[in-house]
PDB file of N, CA and C in Angstrom:
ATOM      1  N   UNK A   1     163.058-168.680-166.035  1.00  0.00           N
ATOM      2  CA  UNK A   1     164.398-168.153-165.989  1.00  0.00           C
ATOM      3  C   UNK A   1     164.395-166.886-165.144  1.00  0.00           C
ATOM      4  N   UNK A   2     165.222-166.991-164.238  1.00  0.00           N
ATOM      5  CA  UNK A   2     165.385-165.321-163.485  1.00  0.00           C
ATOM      6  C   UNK A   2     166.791-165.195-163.284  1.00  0.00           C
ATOM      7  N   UNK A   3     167.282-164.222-163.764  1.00  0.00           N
ATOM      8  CA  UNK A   3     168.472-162.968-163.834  1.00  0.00           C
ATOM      9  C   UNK A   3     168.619-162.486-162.469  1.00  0.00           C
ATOM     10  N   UNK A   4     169.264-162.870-161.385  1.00  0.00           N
ATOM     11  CA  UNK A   4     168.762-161.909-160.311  1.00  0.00           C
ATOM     12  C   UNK A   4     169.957-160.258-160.379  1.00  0.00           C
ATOM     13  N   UNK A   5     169.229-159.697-159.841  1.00  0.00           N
ATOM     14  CA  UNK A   5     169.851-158.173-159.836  1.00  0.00           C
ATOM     15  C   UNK A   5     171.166-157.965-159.743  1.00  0.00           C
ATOM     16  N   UNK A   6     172.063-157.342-160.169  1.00  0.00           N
ATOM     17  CA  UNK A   6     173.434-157.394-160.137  1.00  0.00           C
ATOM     18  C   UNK A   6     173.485-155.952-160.737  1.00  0.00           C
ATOM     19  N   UNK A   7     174.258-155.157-159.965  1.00  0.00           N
ATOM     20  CA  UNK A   7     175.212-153.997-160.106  1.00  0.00           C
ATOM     21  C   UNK A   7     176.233-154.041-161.696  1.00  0.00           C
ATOM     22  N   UNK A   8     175.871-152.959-162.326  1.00  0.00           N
ATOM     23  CA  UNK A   8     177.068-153.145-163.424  1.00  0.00           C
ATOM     24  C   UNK A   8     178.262-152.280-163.245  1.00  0.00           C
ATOM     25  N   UNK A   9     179.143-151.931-164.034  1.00  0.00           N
ATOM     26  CA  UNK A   9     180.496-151.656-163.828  1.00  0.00           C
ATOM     27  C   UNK A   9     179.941-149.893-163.591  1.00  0.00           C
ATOM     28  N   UNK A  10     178.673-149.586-163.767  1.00  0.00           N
ATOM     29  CA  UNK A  10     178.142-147.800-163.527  1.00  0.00           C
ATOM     30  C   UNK A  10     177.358-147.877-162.559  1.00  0.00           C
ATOM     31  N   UNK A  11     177.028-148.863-161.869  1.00  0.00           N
ATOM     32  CA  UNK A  11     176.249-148.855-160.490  1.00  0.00           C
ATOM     33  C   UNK A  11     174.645-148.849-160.549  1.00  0.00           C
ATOM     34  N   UNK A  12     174.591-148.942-162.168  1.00  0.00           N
ATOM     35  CA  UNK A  12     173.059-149.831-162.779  1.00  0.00           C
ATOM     36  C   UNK A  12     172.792-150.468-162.232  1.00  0.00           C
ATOM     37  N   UNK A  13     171.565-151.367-161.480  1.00  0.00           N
ATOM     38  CA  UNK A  13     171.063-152.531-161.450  1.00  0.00           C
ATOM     39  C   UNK A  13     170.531-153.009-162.261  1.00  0.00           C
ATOM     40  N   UNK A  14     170.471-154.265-162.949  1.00  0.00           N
ATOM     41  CA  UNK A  14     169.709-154.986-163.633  1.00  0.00           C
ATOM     42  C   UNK A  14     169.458-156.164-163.362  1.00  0.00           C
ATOM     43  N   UNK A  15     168.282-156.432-163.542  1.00  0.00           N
ATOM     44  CA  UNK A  15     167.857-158.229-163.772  1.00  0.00           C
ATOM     45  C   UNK A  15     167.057-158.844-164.624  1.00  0.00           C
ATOM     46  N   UNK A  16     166.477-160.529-164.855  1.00  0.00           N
ATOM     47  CA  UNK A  16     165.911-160.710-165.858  1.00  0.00           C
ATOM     48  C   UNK A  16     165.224-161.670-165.763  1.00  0.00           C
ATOM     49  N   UNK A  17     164.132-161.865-166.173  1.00  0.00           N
ATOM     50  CA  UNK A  17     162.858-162.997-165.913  1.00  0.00           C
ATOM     51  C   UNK A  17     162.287-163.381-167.212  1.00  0.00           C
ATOM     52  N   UNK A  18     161.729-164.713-167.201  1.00  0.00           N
ATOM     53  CA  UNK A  18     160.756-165.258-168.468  1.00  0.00           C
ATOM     54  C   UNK A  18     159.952-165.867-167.510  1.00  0.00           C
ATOM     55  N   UNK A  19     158.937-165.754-168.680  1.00  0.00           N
ATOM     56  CA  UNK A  19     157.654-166.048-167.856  1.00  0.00           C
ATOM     57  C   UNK A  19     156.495-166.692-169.504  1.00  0.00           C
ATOM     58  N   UNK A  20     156.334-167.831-169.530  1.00  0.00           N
ATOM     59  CA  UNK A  20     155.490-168.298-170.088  1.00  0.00           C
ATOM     60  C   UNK A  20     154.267-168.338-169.652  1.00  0.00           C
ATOM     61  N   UNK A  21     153.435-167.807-170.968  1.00  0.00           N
ATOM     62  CA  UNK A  21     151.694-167.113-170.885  1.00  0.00           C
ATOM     63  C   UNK A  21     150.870-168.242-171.147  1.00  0.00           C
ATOM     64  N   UNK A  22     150.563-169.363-170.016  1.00  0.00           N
ATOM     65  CA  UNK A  22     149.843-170.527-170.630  1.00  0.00           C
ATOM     66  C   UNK A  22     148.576-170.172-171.209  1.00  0.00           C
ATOM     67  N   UNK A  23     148.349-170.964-172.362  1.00  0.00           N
ATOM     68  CA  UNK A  23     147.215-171.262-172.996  1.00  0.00           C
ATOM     69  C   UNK A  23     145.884-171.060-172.483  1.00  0.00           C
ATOM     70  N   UNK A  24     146.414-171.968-171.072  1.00  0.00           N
ATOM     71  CA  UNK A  24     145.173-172.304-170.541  1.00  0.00           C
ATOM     72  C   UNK A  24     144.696-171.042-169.041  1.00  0.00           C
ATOM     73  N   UNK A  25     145.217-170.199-169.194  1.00  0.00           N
ATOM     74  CA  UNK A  25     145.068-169.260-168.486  1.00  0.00           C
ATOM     75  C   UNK A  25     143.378-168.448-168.125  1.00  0.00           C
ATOM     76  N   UNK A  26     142.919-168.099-166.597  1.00  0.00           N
ATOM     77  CA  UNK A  26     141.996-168.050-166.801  1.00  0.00           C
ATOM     78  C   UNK A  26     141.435-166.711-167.004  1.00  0.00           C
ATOM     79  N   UNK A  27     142.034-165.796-167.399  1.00  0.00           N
ATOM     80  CA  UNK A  27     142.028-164.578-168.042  1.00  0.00           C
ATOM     81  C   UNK A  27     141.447-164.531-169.695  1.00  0.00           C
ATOM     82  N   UNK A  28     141.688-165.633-170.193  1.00  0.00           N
ATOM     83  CA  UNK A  28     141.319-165.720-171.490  1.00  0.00           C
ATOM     84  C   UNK A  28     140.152-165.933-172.186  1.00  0.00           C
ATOM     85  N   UNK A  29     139.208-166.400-171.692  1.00  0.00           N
ATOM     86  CA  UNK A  29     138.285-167.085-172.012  1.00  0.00           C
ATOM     87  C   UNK A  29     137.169-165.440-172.401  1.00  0.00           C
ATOM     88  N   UNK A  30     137.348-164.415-171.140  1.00  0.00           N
ATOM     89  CA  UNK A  30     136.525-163.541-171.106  1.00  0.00           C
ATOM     90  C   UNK A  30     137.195-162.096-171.709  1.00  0.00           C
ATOM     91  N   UNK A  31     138.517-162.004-171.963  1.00  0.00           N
ATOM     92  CA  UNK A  31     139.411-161.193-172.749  1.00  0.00           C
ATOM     93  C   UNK A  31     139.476-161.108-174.310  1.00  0.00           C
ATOM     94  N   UNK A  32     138.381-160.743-174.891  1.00  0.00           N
ATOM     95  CA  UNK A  32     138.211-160.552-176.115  1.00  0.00           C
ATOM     96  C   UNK A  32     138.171-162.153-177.009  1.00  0.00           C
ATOM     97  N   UNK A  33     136.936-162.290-175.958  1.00  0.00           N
ATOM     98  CA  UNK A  33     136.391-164.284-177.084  1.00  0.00           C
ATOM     99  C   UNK A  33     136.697-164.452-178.021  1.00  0.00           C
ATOM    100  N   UNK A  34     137.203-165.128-178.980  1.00  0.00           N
ATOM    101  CA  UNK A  34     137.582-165.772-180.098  1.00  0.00           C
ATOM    102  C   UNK A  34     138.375-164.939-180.391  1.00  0.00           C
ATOM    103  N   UNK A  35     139.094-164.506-179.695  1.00  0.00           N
ATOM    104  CA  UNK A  35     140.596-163.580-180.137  1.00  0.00           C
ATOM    105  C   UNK A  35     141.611-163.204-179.027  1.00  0.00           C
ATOM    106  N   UNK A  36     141.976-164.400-178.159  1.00  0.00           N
ATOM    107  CA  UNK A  36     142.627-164.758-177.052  1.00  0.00           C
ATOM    108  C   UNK A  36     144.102-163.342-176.760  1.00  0.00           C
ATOM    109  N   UNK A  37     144.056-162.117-176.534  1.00  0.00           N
ATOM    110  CA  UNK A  37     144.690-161.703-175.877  1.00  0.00           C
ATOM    111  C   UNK A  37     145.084-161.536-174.237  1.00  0.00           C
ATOM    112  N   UNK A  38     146.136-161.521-173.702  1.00  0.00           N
ATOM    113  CA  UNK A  38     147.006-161.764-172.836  1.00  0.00           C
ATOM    114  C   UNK A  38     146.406-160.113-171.923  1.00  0.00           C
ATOM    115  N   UNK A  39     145.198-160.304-171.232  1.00  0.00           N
ATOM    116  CA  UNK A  39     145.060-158.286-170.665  1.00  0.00           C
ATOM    117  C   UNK A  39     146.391-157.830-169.994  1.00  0.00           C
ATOM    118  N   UNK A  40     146.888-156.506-170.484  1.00  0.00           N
ATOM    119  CA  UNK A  40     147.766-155.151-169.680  1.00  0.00           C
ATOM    120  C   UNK A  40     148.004-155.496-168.753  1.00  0.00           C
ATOM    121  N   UNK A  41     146.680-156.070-168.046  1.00  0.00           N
ATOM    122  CA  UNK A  41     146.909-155.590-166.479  1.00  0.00           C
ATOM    123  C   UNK A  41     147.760-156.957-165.973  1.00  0.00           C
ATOM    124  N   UNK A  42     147.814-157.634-166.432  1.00  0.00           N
ATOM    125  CA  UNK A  42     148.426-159.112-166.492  1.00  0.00           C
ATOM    126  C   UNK A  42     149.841-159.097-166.842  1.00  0.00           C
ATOM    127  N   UNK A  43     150.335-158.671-167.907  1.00  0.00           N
ATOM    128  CA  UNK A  43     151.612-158.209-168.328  1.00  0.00           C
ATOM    129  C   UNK A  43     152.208-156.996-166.863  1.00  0.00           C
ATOM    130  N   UNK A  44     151.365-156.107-166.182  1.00  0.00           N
ATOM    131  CA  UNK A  44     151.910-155.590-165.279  1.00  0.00           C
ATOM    132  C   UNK A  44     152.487-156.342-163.844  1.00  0.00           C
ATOM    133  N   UNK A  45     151.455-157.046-163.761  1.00  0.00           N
ATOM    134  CA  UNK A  45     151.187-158.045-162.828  1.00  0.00           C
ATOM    135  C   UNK A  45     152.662-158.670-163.249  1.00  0.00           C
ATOM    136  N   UNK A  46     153.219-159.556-164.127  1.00  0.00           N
ATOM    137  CA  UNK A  46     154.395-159.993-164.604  1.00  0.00           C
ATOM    138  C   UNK A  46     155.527-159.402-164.376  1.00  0.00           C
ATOM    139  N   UNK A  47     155.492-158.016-164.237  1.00  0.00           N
ATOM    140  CA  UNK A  47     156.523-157.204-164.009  1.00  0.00           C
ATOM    141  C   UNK A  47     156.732-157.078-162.581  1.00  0.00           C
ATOM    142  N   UNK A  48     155.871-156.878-161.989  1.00  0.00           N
ATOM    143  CA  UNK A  48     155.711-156.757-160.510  1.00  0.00           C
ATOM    144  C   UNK A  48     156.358-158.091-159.825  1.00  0.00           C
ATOM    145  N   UNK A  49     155.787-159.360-160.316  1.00  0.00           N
ATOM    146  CA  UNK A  49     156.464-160.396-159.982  1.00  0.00           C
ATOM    147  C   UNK A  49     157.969-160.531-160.068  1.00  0.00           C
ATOM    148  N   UNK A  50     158.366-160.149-161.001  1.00  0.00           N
ATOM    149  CA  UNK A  50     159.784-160.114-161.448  1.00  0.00           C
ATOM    150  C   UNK A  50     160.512-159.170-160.698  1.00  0.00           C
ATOM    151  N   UNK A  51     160.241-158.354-160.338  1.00  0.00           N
ATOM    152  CA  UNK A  51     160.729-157.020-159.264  1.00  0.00           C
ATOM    153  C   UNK A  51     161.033-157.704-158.355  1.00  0.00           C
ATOM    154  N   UNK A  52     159.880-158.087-157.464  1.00  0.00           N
ATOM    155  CA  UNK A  52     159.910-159.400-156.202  1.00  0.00           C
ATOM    156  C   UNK A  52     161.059-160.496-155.990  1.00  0.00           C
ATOM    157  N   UNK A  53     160.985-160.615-157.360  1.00  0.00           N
ATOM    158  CA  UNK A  53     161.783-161.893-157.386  1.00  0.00           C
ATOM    159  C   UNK A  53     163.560-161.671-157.659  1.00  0.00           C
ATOM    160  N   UNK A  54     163.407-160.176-158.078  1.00  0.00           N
ATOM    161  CA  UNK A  54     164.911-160.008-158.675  1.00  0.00           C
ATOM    162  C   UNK A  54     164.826-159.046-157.748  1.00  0.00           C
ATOM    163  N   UNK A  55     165.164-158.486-156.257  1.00  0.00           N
ATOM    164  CA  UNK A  55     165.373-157.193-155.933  1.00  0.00           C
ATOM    165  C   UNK A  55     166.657-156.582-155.961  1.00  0.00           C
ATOM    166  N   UNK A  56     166.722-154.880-155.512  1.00  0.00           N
ATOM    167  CA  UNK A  56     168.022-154.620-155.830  1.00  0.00           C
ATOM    168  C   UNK A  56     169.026-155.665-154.822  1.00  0.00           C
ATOM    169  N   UNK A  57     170.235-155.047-154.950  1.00  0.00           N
ATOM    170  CA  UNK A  57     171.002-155.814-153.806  1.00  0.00           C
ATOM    171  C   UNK A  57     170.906-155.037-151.952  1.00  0.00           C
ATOM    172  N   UNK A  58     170.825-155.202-151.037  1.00  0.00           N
ATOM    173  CA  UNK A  58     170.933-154.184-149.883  1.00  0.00           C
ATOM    174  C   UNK A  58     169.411-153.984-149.786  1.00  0.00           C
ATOM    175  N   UNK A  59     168.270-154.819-150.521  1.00  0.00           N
ATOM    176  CA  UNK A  59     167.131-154.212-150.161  1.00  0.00           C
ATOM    177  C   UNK A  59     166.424-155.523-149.541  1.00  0.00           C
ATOM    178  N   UNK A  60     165.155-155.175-148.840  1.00  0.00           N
ATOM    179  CA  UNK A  60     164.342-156.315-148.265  1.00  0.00           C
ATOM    180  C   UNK A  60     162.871-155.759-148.133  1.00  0.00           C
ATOM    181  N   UNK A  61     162.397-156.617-148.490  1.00  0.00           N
ATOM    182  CA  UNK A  61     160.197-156.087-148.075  1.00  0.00           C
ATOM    183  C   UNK A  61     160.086-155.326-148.921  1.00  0.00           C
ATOM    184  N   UNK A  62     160.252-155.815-150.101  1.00  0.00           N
ATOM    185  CA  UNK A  62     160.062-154.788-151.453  1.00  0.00           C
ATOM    186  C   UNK A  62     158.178-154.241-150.805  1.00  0.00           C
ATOM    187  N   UNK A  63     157.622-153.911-151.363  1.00  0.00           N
ATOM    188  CA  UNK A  63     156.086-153.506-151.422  1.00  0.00           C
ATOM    189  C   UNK A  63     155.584-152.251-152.649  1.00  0.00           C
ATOM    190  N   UNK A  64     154.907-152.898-153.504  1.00  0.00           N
ATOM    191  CA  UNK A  64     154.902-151.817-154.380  1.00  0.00           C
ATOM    192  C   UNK A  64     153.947-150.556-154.119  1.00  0.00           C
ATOM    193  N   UNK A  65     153.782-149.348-154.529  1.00  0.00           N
ATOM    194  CA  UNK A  65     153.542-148.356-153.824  1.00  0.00           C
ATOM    195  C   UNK A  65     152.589-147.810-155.293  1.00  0.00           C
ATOM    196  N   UNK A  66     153.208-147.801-156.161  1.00  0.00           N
ATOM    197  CA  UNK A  66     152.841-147.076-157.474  1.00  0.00           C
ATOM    198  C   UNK A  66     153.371-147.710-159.042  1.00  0.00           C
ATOM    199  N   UNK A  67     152.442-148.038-159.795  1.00  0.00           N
ATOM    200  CA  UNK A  67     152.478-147.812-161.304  1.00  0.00           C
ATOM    201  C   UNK A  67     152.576-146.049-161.627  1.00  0.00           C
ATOM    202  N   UNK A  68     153.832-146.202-162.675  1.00  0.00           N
ATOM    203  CA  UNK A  68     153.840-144.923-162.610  1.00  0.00           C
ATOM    204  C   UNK A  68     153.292-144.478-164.117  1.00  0.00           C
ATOM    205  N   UNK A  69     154.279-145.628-164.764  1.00  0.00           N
ATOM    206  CA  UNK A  69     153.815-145.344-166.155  1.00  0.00           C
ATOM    207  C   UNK A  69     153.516-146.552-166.694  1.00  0.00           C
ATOM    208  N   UNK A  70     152.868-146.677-168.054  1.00  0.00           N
ATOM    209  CA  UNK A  70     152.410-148.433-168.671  1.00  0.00           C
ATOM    210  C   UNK A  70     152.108-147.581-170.130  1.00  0.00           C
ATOM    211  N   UNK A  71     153.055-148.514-171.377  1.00  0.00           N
ATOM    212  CA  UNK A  71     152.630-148.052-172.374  1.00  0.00           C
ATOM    213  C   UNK A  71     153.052-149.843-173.526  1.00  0.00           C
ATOM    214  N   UNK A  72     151.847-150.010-173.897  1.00  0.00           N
ATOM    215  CA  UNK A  72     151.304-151.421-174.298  1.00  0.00           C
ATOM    216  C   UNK A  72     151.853-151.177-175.750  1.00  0.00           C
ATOM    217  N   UNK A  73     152.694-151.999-176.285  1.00  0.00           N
ATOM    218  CA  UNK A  73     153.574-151.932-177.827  1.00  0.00           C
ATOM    219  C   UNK A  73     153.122-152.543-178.849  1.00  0.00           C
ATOM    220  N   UNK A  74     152.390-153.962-177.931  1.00  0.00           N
ATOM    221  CA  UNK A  74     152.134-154.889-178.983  1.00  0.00           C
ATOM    222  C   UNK A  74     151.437-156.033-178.077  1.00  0.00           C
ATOM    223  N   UNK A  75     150.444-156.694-178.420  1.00  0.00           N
ATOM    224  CA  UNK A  75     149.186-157.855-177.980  1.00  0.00           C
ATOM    225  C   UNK A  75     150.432-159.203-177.549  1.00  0.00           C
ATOM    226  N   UNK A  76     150.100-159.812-176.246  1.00  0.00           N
ATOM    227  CA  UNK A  76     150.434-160.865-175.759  1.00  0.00           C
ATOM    228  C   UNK A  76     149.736-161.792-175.877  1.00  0.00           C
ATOM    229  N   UNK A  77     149.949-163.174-176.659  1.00  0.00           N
ATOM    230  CA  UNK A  77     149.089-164.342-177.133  1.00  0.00           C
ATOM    231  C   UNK A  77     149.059-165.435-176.391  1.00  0.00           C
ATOM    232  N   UNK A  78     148.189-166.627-175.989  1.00  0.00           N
ATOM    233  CA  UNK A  78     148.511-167.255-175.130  1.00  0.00           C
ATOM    234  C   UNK A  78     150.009-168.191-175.874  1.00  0.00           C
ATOM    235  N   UNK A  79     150.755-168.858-174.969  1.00  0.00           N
ATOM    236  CA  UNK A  79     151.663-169.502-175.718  1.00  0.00           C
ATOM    237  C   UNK A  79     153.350-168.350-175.424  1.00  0.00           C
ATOM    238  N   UNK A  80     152.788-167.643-175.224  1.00  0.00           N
ATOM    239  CA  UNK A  80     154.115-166.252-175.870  1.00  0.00           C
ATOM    240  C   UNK A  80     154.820-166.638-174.266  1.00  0.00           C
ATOM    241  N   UNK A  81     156.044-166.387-174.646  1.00  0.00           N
ATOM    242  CA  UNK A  81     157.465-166.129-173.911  1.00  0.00           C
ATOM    243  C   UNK A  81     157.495-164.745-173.529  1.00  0.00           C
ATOM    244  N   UNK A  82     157.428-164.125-172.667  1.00  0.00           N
ATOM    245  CA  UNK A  82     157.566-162.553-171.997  1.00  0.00           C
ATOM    246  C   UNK A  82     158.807-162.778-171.375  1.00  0.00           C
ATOM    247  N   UNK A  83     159.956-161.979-171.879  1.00  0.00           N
ATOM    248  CA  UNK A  83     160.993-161.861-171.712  1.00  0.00           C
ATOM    249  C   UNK A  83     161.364-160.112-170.564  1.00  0.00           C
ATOM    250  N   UNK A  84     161.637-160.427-169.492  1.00  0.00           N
ATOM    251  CA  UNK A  84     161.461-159.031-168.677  1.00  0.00           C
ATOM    252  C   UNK A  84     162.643-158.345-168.352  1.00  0.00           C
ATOM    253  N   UNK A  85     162.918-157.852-168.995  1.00  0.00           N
ATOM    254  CA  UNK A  85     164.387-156.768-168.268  1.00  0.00           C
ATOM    255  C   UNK A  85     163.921-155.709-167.570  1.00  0.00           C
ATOM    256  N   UNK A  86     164.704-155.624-166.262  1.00  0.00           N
ATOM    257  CA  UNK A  86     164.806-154.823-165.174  1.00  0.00           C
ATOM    258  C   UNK A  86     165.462-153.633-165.000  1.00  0.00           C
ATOM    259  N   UNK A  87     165.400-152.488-164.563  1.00  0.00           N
ATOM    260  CA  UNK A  87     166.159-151.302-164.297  1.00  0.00           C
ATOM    261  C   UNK A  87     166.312-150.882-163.113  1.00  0.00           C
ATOM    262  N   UNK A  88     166.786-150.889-162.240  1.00  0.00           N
ATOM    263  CA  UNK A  88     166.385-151.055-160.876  1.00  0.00           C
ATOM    264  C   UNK A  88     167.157-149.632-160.746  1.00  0.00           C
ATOM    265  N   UNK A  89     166.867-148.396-159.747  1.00  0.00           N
ATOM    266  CA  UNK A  89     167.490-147.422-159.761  1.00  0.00           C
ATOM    267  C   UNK A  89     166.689-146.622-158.405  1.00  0.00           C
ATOM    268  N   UNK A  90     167.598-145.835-157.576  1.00  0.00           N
ATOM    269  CA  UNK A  90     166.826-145.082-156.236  1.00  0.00           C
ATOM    270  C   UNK A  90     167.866-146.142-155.198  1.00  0.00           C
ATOM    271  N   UNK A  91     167.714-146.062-154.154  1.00  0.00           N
ATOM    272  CA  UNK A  91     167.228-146.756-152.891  1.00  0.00           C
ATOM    273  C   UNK A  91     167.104-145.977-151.336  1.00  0.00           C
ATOM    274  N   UNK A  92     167.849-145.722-150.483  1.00  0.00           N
ATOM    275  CA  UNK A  92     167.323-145.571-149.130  1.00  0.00           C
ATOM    276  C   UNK A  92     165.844-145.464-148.664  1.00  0.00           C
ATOM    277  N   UNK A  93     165.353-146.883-149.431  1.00  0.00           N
ATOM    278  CA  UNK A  93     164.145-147.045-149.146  1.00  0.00           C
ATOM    279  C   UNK A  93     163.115-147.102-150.025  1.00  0.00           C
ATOM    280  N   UNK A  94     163.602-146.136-150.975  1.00  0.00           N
ATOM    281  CA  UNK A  94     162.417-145.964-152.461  1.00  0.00           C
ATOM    282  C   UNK A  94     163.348-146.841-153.762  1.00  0.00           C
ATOM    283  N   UNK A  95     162.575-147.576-154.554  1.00  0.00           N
ATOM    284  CA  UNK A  95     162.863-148.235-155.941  1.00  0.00           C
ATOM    285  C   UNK A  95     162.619-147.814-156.955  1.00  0.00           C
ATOM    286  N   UNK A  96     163.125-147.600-158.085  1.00  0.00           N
ATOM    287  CA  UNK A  96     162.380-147.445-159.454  1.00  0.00           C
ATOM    288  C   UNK A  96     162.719-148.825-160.092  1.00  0.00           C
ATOM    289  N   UNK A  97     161.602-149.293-160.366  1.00  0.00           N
ATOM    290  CA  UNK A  97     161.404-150.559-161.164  1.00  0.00           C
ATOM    291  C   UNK A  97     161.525-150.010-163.072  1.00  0.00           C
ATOM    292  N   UNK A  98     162.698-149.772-164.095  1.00  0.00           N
ATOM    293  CA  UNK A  98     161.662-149.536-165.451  1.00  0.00           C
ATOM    294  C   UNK A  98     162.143-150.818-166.169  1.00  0.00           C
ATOM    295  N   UNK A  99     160.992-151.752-166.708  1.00  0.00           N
ATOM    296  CA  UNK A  99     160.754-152.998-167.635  1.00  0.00           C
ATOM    297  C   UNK A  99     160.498-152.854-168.847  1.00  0.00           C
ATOM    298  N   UNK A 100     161.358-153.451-169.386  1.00  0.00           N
ATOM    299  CA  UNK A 100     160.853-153.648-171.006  1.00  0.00           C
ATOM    300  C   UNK A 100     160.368-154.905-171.221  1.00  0.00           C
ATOM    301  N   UNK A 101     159.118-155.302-171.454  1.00  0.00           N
ATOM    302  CA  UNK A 101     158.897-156.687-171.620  1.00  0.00           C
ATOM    303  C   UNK A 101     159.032-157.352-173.416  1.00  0.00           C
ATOM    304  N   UNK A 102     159.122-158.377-174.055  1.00  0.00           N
ATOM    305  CA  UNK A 102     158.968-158.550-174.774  1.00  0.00           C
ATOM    306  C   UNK A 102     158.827-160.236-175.234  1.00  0.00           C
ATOM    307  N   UNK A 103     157.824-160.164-176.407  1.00  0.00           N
ATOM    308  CA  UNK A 103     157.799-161.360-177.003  1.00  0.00           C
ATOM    309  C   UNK A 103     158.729-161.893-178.267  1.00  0.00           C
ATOM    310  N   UNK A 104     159.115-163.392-178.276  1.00  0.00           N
ATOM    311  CA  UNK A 104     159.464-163.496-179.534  1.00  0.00           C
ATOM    312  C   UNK A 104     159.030-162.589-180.602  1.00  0.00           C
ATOM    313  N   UNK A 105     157.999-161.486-180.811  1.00  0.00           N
ATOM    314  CA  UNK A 105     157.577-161.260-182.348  1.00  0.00           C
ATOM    315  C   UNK A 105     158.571-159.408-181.690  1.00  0.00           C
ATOM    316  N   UNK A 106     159.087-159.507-180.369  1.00  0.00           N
ATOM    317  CA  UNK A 106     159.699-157.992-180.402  1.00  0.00           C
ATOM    318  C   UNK A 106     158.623-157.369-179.133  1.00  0.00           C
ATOM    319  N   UNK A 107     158.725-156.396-178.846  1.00  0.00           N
ATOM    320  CA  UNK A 107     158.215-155.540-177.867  1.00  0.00           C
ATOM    321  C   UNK A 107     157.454-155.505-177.340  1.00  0.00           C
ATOM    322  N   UNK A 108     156.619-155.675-176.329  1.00  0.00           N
ATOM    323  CA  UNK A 108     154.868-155.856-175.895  1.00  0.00           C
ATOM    324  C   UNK A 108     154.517-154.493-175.113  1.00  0.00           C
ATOM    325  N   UNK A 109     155.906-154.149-174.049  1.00  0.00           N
ATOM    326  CA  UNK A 109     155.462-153.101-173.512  1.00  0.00           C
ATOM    327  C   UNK A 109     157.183-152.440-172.386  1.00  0.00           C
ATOM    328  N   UNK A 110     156.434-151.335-171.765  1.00  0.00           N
ATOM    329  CA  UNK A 110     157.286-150.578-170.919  1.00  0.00           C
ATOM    330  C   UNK A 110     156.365-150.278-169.613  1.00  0.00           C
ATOM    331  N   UNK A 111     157.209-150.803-168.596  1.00  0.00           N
ATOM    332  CA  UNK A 111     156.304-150.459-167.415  1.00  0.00           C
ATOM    333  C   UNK A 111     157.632-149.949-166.567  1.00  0.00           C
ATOM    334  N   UNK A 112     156.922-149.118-166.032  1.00  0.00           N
ATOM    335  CA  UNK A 112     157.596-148.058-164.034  1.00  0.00           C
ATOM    336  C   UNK A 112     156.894-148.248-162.994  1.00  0.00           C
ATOM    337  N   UNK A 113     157.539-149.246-162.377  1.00  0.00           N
ATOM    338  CA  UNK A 113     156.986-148.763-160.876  1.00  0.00           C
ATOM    339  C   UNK A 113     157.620-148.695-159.986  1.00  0.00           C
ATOM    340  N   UNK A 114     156.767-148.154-158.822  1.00  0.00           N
ATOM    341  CA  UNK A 114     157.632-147.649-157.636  1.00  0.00           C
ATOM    342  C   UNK A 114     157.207-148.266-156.243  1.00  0.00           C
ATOM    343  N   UNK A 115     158.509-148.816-155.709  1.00  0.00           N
ATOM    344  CA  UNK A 115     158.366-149.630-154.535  1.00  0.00           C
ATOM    345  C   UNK A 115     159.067-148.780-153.336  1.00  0.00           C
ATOM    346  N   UNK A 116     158.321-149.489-152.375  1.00  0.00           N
ATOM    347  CA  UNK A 116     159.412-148.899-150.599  1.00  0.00           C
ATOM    348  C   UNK A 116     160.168-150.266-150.692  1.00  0.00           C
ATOM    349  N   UNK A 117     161.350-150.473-149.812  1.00  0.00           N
ATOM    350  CA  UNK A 117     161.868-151.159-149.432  1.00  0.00           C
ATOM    351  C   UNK A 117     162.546-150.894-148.012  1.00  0.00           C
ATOM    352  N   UNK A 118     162.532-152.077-147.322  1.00  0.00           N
ATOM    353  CA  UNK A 118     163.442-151.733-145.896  1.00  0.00           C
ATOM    354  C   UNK A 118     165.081-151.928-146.602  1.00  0.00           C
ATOM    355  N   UNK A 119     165.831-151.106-145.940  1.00  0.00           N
ATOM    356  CA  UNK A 119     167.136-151.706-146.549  1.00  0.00           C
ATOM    357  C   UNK A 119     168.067-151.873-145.616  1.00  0.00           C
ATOM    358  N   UNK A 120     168.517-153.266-145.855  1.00  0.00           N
ATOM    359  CA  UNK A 120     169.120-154.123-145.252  1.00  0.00           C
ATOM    360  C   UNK A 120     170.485-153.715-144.700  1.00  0.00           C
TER     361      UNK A 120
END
């Protein structure tokens, strides 16, 4: 599912992505053996994708530049639904990406990052 970016009635951007964490993923096997968590850096990676995929409106050649902030809420299982809301804010060139990701069980995490963009 992707939300693409849209302006609200305050000149917010927002957008929205799901992203199912297969099972069979090959991150898992070596991510804490017999206790299959989903690594951070993977959930960031998710966010980043979703940026890409939802950009603001007026922008082009997203490229990310910086993680600014990452604060992990709760363990991603294989199987789990990551639900991604977008904040999209800045532009003549610079982005602020801030994500709230979450699973069916509620919250997993909050990520910022910061992209260039050419703008269109």
């Amino acid at each position: 599912m992707v939300r693409p970016a849209a302006a609200d009635d305050r000149g917010t951007v927002r957008a929205a992505t799901a992203v199912t964490v297969d099972e069979d993923e090959a991150v898992f096997p070596g991510h804490y053996p017999g206790f299959a968590i989903f690594p951070g850096v993977c959930v960031i990676e998710c966010v980043h994708l979703s940026g890409l995929r939802t950009p603001p409106p007026g922008s082009a050649g997203l490229g990310l530049v910086a993680v600014e902030s990452t604060r992990f809420l709760s363990p991603v299982f294989p199987g789990d639904r990551l639900a991604v809301d977008l904040v999209w804010t800045g532009g003549s060139g610079v982005w602020k990406c801030a994500a709230k990701v979450a699973t069916e069980r509620g919250a997993a995490a909050q990520v910022r990052l910061r992209f260039t963009a050419e703008e269109a």
